[in-house]
Protein backbone atom coordinates (compact mmCIF):
# COMPACT_ATOMS: atom_id res chain seq x y z
CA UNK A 1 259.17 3.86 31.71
CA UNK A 2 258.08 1.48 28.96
CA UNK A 3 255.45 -0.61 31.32
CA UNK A 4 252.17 1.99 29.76
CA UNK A 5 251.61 4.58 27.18
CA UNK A 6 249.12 7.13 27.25
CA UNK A 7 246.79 7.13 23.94
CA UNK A 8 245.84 10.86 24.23
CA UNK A 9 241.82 11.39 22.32
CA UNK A 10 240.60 14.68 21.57
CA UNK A 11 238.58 16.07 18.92
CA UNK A 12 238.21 12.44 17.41
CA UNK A 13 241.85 12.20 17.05
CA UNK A 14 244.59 10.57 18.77
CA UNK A 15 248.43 10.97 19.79
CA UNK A 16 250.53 8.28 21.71
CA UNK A 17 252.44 9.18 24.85
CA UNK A 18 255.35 6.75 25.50
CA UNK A 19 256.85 8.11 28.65
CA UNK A 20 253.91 9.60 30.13
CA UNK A 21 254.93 9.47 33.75
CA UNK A 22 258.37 11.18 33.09
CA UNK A 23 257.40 14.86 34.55
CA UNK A 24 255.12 13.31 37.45
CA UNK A 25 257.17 15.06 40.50
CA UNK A 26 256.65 18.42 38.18
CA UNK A 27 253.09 18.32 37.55
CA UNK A 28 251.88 15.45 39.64
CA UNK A 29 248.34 16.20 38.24
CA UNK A 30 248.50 17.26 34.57
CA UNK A 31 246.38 14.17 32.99
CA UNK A 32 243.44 14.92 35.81
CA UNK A 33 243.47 18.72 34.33
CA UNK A 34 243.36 16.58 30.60
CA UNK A 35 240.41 15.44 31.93
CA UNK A 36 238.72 17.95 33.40
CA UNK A 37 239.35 19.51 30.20
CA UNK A 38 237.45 16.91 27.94
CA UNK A 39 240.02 15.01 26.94
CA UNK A 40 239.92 11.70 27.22
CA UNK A 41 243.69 10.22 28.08
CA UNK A 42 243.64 6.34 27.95
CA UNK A 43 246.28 4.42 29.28
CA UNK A 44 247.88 1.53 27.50
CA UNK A 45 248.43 -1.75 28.76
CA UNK A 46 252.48 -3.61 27.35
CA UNK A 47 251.11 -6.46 25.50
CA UNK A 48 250.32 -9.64 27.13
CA UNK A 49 251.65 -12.57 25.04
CA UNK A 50 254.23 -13.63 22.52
CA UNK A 51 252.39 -15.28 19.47
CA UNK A 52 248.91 -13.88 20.10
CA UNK A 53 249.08 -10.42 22.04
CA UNK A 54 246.72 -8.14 23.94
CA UNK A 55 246.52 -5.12 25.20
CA UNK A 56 244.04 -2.94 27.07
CA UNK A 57 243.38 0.94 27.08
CA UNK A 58 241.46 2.71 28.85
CA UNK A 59 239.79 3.53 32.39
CA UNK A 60 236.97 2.56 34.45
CA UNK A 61 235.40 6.41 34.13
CA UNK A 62 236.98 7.51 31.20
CA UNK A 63 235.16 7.56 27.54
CA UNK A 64 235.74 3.94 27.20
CA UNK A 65 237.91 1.11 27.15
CA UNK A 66 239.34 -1.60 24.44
CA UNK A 67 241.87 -3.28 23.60
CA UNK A 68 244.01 -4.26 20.93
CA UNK A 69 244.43 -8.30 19.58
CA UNK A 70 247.37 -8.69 17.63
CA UNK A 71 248.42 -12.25 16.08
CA UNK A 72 244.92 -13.86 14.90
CA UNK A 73 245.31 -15.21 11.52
CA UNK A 74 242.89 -14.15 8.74
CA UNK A 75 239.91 -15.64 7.51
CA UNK A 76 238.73 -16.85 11.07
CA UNK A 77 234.72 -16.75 11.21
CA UNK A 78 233.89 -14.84 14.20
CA UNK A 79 230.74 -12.61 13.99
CA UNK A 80 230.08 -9.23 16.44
CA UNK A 81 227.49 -11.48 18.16
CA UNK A 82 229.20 -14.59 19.18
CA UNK A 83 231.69 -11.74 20.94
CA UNK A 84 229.18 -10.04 22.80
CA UNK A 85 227.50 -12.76 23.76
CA UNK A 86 230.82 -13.91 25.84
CA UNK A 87 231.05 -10.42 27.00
CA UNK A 88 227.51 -10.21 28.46
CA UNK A 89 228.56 -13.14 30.95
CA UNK A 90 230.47 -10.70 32.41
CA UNK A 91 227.79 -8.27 32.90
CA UNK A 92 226.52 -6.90 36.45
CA UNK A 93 222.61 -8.12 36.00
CA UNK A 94 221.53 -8.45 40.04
CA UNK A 95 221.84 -6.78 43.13
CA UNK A 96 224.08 -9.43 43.67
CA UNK A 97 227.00 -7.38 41.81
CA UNK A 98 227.20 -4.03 41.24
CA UNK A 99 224.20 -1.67 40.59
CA UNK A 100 226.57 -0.19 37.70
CA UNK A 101 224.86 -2.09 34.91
CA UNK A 102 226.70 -1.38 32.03
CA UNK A 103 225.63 -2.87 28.56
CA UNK A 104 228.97 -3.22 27.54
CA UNK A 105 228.15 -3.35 23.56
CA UNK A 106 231.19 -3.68 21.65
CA UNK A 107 232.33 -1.81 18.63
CA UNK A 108 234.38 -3.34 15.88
CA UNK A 109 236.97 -0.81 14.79
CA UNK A 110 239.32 -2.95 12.70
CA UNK A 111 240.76 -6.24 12.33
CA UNK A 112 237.04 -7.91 11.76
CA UNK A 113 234.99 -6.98 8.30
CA UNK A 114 232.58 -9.04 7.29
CA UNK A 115 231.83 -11.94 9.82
CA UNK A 116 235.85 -12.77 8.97
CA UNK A 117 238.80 -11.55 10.51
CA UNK A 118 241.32 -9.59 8.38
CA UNK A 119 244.97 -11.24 9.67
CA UNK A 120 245.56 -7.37 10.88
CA UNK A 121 245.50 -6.05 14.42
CA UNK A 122 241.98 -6.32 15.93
CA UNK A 123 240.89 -3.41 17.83
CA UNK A 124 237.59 -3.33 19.60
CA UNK A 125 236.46 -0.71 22.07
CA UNK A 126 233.19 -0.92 25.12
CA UNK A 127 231.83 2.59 26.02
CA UNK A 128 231.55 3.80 29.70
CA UNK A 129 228.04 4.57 29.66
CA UNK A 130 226.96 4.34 33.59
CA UNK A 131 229.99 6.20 35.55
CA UNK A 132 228.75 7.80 39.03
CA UNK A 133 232.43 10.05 39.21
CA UNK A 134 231.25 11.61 42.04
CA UNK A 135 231.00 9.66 44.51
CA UNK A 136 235.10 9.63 44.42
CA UNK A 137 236.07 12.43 44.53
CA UNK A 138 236.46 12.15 48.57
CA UNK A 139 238.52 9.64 47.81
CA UNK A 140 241.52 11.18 45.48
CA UNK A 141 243.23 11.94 48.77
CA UNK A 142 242.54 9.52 51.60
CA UNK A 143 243.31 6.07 49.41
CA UNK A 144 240.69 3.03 50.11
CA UNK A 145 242.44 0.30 52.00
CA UNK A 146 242.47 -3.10 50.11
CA UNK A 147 243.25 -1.22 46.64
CA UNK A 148 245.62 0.00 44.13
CA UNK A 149 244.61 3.76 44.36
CA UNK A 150 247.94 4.27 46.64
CA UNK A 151 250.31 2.00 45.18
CA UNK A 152 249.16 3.16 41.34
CA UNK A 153 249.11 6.83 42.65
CA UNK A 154 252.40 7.24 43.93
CA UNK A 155 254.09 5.05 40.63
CA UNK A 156 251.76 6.75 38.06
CA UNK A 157 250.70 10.37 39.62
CA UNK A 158 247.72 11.35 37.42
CA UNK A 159 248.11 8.77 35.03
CA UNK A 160 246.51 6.30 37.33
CA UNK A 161 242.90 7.64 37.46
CA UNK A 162 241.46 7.28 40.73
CA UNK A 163 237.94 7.06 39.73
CA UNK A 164 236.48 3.51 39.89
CA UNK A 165 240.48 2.28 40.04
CA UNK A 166 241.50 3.32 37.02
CA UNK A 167 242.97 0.61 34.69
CA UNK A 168 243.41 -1.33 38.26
CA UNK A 169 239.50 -1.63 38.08
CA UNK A 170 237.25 -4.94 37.31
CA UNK A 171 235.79 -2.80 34.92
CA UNK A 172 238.61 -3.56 32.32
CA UNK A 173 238.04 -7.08 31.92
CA UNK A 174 235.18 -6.47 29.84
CA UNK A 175 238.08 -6.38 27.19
CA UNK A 176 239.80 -9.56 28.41
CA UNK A 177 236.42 -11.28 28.13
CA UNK A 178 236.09 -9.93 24.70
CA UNK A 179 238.95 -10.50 23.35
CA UNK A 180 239.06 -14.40 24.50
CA UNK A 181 235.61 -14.69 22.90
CA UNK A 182 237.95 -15.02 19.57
CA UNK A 183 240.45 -17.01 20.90
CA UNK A 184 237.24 -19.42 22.48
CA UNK A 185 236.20 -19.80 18.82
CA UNK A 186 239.33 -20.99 17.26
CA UNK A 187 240.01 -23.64 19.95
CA UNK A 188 236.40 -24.58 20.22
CA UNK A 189 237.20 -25.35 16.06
CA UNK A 190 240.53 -27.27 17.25
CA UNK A 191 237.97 -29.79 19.82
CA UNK A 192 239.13 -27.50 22.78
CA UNK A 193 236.28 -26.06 25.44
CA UNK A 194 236.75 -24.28 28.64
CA UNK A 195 234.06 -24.00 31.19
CA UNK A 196 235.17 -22.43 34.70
CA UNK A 197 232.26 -21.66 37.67
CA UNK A 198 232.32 -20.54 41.08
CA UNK A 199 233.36 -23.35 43.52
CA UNK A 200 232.78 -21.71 46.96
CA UNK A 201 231.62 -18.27 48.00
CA UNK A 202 232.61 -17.32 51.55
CA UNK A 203 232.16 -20.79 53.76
CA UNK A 204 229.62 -22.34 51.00
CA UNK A 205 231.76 -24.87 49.08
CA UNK A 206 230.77 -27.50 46.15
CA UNK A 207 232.33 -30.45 47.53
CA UNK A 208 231.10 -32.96 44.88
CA UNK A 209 233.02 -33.92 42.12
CA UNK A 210 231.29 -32.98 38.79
CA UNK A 211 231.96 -34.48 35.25
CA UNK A 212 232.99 -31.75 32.04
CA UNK A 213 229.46 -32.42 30.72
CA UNK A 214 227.38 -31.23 34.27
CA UNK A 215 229.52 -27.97 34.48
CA UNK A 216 229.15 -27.13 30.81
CA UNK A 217 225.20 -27.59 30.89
CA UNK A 218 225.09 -25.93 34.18
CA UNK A 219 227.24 -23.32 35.65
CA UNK A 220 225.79 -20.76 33.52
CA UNK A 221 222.10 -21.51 34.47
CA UNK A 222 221.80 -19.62 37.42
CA UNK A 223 222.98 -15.94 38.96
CA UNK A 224 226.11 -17.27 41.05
CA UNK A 225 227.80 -19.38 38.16
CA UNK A 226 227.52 -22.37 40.54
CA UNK A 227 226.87 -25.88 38.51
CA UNK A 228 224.75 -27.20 41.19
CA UNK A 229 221.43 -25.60 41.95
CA UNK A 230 221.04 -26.45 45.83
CA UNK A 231 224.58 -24.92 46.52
CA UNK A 232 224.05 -22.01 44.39
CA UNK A 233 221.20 -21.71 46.70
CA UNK A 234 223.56 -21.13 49.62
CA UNK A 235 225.70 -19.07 48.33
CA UNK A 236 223.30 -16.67 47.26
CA UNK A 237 222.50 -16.49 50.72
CA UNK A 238 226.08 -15.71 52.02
CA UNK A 239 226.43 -13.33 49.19
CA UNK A 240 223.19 -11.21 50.40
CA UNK A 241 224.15 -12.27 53.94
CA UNK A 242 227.63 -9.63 53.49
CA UNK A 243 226.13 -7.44 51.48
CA UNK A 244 223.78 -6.13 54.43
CA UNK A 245 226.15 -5.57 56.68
CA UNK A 246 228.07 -3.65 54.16
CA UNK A 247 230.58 -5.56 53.60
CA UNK A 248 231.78 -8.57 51.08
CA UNK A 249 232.91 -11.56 50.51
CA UNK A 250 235.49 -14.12 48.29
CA UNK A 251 235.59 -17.58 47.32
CA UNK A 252 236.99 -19.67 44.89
CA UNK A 253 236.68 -20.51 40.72
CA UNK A 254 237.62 -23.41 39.19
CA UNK A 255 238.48 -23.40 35.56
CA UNK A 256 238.30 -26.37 33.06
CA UNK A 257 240.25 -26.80 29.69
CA UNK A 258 239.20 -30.07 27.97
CA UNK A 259 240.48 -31.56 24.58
CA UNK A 260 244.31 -29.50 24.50
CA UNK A 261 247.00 -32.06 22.93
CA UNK A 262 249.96 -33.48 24.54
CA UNK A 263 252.70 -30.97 24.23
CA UNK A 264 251.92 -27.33 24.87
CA UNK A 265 253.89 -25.17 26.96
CA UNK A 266 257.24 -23.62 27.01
CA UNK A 267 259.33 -25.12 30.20
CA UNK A 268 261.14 -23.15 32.40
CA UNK A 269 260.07 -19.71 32.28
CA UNK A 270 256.90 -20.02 29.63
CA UNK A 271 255.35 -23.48 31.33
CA UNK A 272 251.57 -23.61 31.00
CA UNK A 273 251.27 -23.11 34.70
CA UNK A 274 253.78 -20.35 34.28
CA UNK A 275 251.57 -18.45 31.49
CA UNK A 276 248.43 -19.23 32.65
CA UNK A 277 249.22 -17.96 36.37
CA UNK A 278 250.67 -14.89 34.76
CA UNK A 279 247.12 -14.31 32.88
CA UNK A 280 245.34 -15.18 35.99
CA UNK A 281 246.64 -12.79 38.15
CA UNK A 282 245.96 -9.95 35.96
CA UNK A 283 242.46 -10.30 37.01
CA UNK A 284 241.79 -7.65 39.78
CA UNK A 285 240.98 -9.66 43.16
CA UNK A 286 243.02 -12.91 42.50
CA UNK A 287 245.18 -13.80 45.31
CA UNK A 288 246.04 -17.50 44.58
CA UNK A 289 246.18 -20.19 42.23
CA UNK A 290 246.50 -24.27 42.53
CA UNK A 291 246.32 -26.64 39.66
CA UNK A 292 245.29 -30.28 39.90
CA UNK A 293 245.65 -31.60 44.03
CA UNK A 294 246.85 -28.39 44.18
CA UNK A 295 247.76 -27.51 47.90
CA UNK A 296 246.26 -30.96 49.41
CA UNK A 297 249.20 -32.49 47.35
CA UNK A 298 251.33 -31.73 50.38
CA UNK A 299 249.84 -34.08 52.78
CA UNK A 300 250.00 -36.95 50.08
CA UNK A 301 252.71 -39.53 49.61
CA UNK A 302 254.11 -39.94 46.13
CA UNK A 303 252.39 -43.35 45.48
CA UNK A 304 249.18 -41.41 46.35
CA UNK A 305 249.79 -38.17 43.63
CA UNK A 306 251.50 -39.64 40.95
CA UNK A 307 248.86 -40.53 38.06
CA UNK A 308 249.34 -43.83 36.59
CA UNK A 309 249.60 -44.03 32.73
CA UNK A 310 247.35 -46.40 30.71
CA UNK A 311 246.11 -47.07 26.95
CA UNK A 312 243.03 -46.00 26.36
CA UNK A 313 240.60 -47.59 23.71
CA UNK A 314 241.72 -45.37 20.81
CA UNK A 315 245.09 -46.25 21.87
CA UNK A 316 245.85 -43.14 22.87
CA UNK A 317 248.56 -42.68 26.20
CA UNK A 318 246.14 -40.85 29.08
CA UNK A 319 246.44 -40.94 32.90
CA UNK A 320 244.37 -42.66 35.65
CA UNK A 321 243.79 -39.72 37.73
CA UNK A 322 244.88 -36.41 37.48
CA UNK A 323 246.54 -34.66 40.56
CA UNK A 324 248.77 -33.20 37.96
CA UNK A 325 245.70 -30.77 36.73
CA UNK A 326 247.10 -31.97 33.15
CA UNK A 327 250.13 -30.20 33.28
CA UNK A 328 253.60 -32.39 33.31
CA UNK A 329 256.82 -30.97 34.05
CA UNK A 330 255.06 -27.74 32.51
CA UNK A 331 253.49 -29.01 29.42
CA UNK A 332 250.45 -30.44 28.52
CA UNK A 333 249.69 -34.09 28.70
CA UNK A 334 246.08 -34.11 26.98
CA UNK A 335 244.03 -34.28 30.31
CA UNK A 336 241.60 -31.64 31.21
CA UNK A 337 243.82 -28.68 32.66
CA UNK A 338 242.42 -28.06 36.01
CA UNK A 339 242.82 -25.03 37.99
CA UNK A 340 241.58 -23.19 40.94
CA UNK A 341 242.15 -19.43 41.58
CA UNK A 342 241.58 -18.16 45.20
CA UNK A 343 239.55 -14.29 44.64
CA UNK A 344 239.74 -11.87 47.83
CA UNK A 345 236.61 -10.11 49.71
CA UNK A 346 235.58 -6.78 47.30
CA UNK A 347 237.72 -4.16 48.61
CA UNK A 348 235.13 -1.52 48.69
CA UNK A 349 232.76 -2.05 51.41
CA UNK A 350 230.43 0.60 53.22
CA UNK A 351 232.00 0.18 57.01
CA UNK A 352 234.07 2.67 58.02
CA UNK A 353 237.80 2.20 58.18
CA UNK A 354 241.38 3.83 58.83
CA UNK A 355 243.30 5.16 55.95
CA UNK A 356 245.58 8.48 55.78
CA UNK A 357 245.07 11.70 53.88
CA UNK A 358 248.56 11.73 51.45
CA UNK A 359 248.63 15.52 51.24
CA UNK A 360 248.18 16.35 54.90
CA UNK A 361 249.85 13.25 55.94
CA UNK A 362 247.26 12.61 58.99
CA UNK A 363 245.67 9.64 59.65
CA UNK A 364 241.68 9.65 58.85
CA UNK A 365 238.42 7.43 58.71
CA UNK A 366 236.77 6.45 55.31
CA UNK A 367 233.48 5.20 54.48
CA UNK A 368 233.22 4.42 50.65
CA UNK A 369 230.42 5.39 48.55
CA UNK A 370 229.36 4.47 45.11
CA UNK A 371 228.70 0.88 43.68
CA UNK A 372 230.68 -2.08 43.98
CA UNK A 373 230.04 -5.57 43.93
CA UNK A 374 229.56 -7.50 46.98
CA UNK A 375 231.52 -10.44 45.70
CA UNK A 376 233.41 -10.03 42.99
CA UNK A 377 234.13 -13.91 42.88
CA UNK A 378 230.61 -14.80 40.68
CA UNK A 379 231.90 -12.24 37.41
CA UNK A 380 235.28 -14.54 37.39
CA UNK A 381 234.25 -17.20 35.58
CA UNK A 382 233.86 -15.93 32.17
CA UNK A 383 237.35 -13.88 32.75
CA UNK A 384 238.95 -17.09 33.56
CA UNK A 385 237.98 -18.91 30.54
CA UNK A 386 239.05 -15.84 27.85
CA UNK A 387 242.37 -15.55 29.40
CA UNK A 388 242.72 -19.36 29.67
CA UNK A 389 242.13 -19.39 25.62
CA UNK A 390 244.40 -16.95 25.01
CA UNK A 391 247.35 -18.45 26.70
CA UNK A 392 246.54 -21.61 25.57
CA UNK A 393 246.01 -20.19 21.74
CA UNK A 394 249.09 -18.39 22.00
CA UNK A 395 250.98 -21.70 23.33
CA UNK A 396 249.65 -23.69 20.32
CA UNK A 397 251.08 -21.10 18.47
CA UNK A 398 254.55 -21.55 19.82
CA UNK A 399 254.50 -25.18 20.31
C-alpha cells in the first residue's frame, strides 16, 4: 500500500515504514504494542498537491503532529509568529468547543531560518500536550457510530490509532492551518485575501448578503466566527442549546477568495472546483460543497444564472453577478471565488447509542466519554482559508 507510511520515533531518532500495513492479518496490533512501549509511530499522510505539496504525520494522542511543505520558493518573509497566529484561530478557547485546549505552539524544524524561508522542504511539528487517552480505551472495540474508528480499523489494523481518531481526527488540521499560514502570505503579497466564517449553525442562518470588507473586519470578532453580531448571538444559543442535551450540531461555512487573476485552474480533472473540493473534503466533518448559486442554481432558468460580462472602469473584463462563484468552465475568471461547504453534527455525543463489539461480534450500547466539540462547524473557518491558499498557490504555480 503506498496511500501512508509510518515515520517510526524512538530515542530521538527516526526510521520510515513504507508498507506498514503489510503483516496486519498477522499481528493486527503490533504498532499499539509500539506504543505502549514508548515509541511514538506517526503515520504519514501521500502528499496533497502537485507544485506546492503537503503532508501530515502524526496522531491526535501520539507525541505530536506536523507536517511537511514541499515547493515554497526561497527567500519568502514569513516569521514563526505570523504562523502561529493563523494557527491559534484554530484553537479550542470556550466551552463552546472542546475542553481539550491545546496551545498548539509550533516548532520550526527546517525549511524556515531566519524570518526567510530556505527553498528546501519545510517541516514544522505541534506537540500533543492535553491528551485524556483514557477515556478510549472502552472504545478500541465497540467503534463510535458517525466515525472512522471502524472503517480506518479494519483498512489500517493498528496503524489507525483509535485514540481521539487517529490521523482521522480534527486534531490534525492544526497542520493544515499552519501550513496555509505560508501559502496566506505569499498570495496576500500577490493582492489575494481569503476570509471564510460560519454561515449557519443548526437552524440559525445569515441570510443577508455581506460585502468582502464586513466579513474581513468581522467574522473573527466574536467566538462563533459569524460576521454579524446579532446572529452570532443565536447561534451561540443553538450551539449551548445541543450541547446540554449531549448532543451536537452542524451548519454551514462560506469561504471567500478575492483578487485571484483570470486563468487558474487545470480543466478536466485539476479544475479549481475540482482541487479545491478535493482539499475541502479532507477536513474531518465536511459532507458537501456548492460554489456560487450553488444548489439553488437548479430552480433557475439560464437567463436567470448566467452572469453578464461588462467593462469595468480600469477596463478590465468582470461579470455582473456571480452565480458562477468565479469559477468558468473550471478556471478562474477574476471574481471572488465563492464557496460553501456543508459540516455534519460532531460525531461524538454523550447519548447512548447502538454499535457492535468487533471481537465478540455482538451488538452493544455506547455512551462516549472524553471531550469533543459540540459543533465542530465554528473551528472551520480558518481550515478553509489555509487549504483554499494552498490550492490556489499551487494552481498559480501550474498555470
Amino acid at each position: 500500500m503506498s496511500e501512508i507510511k509510518i515515520i517510526l520515533e524512538k530515542n530521538s531518532k527516526e526510521v520510515i515504514i513504507k508498507n506498514p500495513v503489510q503483516d496486519k492479518k498477522d499481528d493486527p496490533e503490533f504498532f499499539d504494542d509500539l506504543r505502549k512501549s514508548g515509541a511514538n509511530p506517526m503515520p504519514l499522510s501521500a502528499p496533497f498537491g502537485e507544485r506546492i505539496k503537503l503532508s501530515i504525520f502524526g496522531d491526535s494522542h501520539g507525541k505530536k503532529i506536523g507536517f511537511f511543505l514541499d515547493g515554497i520558493p526561497k527567500d519568502v518573509k514569513i516569521s514563526k509568529k505570523e504562523i502561529q497566529d493563523e494557527a491559534d484561530k484554530r484553537r479550542s478557547v470556550s466551552g463552546l468547543s472542546t475542553a481539550r485546549q491545546e496551545a498548539d505552539e509550533i516548532h520550526i524544524i527546517s525549511g524556515i531560518e531566519n524570518g526567510k524561508t530556505t527553498g528546501g522542504k519545510i517541516r514544522i511539528e505541534i506537540f500533543n500536550m492535553s491528551t485524556h487517552s483514557k477515556s478510549y480505551e472502552n472504545i478500541r472495540l465497540t467503534p463510535r457510530p458517525g466515525h472512522a474508528d471502524f472503517t480506518a480499523r479494519a483498512k489500517y489494523a493498528s496503524v489507525f490509532d483509535y485514540r481521539g481518531g487517529g490521523f482521522a481526527s480534527g486534531r490534525m488540521t492544526a497542520c493544515m492551518v499552519a501550513a496555509g499560514a505560508i501559502a496566506k502570505k505569499i498570495l496576500k503579497e500577490r493582492g489575494v485575501e481569503i476570509c471564510a466564517y460560519t454561515k449557519q449553525v443548526g437552524k440559525v442562518a445569515l441570510k443577508k448578503e455581506l460585502n468582502f470588507s464586513e466579513i474581513k473586519k468581522n467574522a473573527y470578532s466574536n467566538l462563533v466566527r459569524c460576521p454579524d453580531k446579532t446572529i452570532a448571538e443565536k447561534m451561540v444559543q443553538e450551539i449551548e442549546m445541543a450541547k446540554s442535551k449531549k448532543d451536537s450540531i452542524g451548519g454551514i461555512v462560506e469561504c471567500v477568495i478575492n483578487g485571484l487573476p483570470v486563468g487558474l485552474g487545470e480543466p478536466l480533472f485539476n479544475s479549481a472546483e475540482s482541487v479545491l473540493s478535493h482539499a475541502m473534503f479532507s477536513i474531518p466533518a465536511v459532507k458537501g460543497i456548492e460554489f456560487g448559486a450553488g444548489f439553488h442554481a437548479v430552480a433557475m432558468r439560464g437567463s436567470e444564472h448566467n452572469d453578464p460580462f461588462y467593462i469595468n472602469k480600469n477596463r478590465n473584463i468582470k461579470t455582473k453577478t456571480n452565480n458562477s462563484g468565479g469559477i468558468l468552465g473550471g478556471i478562474t475568471n477574476s471574481m471572488p471565488v465563492i464557496f460553501r461547504l456543508a459540516i455534519k453534527p460532531t460525531a461524538s455525543i454523550g447519548i447512548e447509542q447502538d454499535t457492535v463489539n468487533i471481537k465478540t461480534l455482538k451488538n452493544e450500547k455506547i455512551t462516549i466519554s472524553g471531550r469533543h466539540d459540540p459543533c465542530i462547524v465554528i473551528r472551520v473557518p480558518p481550515v478553509a482559508e489555509a487549504l483554499s491558499a494552498l490550492v490556489m498557490l499551487d494552481l498559480w504555480k501550474r498555470k
